[in-house]
Protein backbone atom coordinates (compact mmCIF):
# COMPACT_ATOMS: atom_id res chain seq x y z
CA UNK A 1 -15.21 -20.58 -163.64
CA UNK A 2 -11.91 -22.27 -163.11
CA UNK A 3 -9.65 -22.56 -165.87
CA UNK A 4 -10.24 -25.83 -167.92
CA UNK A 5 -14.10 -25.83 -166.91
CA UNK A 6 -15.37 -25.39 -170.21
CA UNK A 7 -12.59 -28.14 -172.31
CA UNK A 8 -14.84 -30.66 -171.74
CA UNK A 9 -17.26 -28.91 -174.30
CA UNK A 10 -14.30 -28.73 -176.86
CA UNK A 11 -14.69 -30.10 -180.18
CA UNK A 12 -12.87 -28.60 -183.88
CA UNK A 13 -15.00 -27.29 -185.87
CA UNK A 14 -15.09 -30.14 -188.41
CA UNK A 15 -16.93 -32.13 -185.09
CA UNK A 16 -19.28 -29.67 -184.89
CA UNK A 17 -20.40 -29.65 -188.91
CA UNK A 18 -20.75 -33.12 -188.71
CA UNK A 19 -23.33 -33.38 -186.03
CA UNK A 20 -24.49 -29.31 -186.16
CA UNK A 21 -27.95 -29.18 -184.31
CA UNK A 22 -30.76 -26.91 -186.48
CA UNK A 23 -30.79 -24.47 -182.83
CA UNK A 24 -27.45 -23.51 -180.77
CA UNK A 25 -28.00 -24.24 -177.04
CA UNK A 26 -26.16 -24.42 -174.08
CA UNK A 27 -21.86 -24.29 -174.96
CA UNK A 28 -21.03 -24.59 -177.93
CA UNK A 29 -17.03 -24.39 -178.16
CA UNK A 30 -15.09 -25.02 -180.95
CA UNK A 31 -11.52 -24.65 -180.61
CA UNK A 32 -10.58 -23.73 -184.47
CA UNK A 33 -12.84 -22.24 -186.08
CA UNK A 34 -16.82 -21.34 -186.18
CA UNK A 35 -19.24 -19.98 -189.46
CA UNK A 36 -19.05 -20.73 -192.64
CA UNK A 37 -15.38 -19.62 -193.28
CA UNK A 38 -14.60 -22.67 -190.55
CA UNK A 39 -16.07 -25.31 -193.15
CA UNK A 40 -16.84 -25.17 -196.61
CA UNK A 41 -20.21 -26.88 -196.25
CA UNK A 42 -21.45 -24.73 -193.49
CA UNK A 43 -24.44 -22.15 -194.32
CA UNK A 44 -23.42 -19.38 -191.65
CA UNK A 45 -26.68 -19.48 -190.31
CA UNK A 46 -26.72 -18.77 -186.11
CA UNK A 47 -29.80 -19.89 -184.23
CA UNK A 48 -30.68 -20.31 -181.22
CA UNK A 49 -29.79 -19.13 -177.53
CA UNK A 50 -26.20 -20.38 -176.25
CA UNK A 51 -22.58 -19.27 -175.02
CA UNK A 52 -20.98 -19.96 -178.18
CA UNK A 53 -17.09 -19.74 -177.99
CA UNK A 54 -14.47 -19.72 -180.51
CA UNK A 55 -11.02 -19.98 -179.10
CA UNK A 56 -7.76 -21.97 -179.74
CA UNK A 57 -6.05 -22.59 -176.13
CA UNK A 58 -2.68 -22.07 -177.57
CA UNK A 59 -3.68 -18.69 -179.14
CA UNK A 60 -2.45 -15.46 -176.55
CA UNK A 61 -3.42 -12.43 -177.96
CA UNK A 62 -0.38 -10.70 -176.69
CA UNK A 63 1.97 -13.02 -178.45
CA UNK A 64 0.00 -10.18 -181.22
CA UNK A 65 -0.13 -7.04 -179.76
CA UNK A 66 2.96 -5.32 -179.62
CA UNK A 67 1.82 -2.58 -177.43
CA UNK A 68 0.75 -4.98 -175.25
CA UNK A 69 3.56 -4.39 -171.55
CA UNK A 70 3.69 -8.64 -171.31
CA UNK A 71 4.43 -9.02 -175.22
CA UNK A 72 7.61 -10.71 -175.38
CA UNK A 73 9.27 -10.45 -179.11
CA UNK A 74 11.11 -13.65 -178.94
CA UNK A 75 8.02 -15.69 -177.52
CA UNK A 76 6.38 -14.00 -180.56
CA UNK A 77 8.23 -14.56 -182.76
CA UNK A 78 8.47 -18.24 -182.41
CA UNK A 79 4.68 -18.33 -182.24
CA UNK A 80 3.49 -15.67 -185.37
CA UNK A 81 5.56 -18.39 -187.14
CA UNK A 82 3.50 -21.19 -186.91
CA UNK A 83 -0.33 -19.37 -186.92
CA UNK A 84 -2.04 -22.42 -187.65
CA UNK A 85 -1.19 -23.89 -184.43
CA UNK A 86 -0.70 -20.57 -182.00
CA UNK A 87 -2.98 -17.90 -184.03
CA UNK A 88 -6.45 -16.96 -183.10
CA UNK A 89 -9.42 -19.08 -183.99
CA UNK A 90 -12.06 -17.02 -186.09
CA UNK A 91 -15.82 -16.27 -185.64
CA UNK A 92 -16.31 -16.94 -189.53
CA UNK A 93 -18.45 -15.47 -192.16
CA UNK A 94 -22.02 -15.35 -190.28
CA UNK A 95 -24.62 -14.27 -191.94
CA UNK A 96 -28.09 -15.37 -190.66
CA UNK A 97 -30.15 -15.87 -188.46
CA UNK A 98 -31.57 -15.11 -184.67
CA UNK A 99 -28.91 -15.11 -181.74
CA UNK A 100 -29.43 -15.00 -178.36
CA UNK A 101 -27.00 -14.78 -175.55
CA UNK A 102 -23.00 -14.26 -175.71
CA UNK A 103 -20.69 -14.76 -178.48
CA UNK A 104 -16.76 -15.04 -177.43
CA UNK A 105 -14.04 -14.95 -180.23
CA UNK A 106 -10.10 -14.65 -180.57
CA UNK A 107 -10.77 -13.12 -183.01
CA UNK A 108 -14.33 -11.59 -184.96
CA UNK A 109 -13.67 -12.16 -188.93
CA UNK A 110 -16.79 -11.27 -190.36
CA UNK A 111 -20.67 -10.41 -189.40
CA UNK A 112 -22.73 -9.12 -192.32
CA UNK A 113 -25.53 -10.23 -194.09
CA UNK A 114 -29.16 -10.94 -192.35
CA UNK A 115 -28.35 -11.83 -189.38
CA UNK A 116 -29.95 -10.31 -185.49
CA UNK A 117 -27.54 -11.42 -182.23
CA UNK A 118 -28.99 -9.86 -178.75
CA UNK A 119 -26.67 -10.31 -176.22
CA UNK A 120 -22.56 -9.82 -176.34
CA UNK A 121 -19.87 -10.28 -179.18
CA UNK A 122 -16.52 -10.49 -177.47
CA UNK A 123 -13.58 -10.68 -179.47
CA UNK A 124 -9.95 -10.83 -177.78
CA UNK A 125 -8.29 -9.31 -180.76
CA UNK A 126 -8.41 -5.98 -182.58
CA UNK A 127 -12.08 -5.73 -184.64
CA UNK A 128 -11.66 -4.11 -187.68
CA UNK A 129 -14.79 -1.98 -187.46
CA UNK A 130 -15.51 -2.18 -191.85
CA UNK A 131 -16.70 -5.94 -191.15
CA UNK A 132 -18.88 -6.01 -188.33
CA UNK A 133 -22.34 -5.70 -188.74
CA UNK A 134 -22.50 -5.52 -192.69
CA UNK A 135 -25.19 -5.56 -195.05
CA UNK A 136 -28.70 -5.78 -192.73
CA UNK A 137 -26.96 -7.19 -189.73
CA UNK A 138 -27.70 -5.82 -186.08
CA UNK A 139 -25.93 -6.50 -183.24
CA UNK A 140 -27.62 -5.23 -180.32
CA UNK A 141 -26.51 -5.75 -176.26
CA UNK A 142 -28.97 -7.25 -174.49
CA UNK A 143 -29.06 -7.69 -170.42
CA UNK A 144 -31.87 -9.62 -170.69
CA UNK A 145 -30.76 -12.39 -173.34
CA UNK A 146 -27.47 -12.59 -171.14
CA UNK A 147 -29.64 -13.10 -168.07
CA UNK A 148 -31.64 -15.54 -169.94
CA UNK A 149 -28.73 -17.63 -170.87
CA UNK A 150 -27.09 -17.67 -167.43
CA UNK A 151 -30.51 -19.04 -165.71
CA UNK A 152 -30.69 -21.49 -168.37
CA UNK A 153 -27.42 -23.22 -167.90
CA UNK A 154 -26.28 -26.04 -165.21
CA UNK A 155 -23.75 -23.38 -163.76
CA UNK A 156 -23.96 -20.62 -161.37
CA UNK A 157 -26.53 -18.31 -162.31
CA UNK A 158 -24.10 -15.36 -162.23
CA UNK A 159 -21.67 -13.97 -164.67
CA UNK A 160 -19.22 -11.60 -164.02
CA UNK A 161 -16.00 -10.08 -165.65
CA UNK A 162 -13.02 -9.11 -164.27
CA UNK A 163 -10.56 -6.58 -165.99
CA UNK A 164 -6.60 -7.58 -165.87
């Protein structure tokens, strides 16, 4: 997709609580924050079959990496300073629930509890391995749920990813 296809889906997080749907479908795209760590009064309950992702537009997860060859340390610098506006938005505390199709994060906080996703968790930061798939959680790739998701959307039918 070209870039700034999916900002029309865009909403904070506090958007989406107010007018959460009981099953995820289609894009779902909040830009600060998603699970129950994103709002107080949320459950952290996924359902349903979407492309769910969780991304600030500001956040470049090289501003983070030091390793990373394109990591600047004065860009960096400037922008570790003010997180709230330039850090990573966070796949919250989930913890129930079926999933089906592709989660995309800056960054994966927590998965734990009772919770099933088939499909993809994608997370453009470091994942501290301790906190994913906690407690009874399973996280299992699934072709078909991707496949699934794709034909069920208004856009092309194919997905592809592109290493850079």
């Amino acid at each position: 997709l070209p870039p700034g296809s999916l900002d029309r889906y865009a909403q904070t997080a506090d958007q989406f609580y107010t007018n959460r749907p009981d099953s995820l479908s289609g894009i779902v795209y909040t830009v600060d924050g998603f699970g129950s760590k994103a709002d107080d009064t949320a459950d952290g309950n996924v359902d349903g079959t979407a492309l769910v992702i969780v991304h600030n537009p500001l956040y470049d997860p090289r501003d983070w990496d030091p390793d990373h060859p394109q990591y600047s340390t004065s860009e960096a610098a400037a922008k570790r300073a003010d997180p709230t506006t330039y850090g990573p938005a966070e796949l919250g505390n989930i913890n129930g629930g079926t999933f089906k199709g592709i989660i995309i994060a800056d960054k994966v906080d927590k998965i734990d509890g009772n919770v099933t996703i088939y499909g993809s968790v994608i997370s453009l930061s470091g994942v501290d391995e301790s906190i994913i798939g906690a407690g009874t959680a399973t996280l299992r790739y699934s072709c078909q749920a991707i496949e699934a998701l794709a034909n069920g959307m208004q856009a092309a039918r194919r997905l592809a990813w592109v290493a850079e």
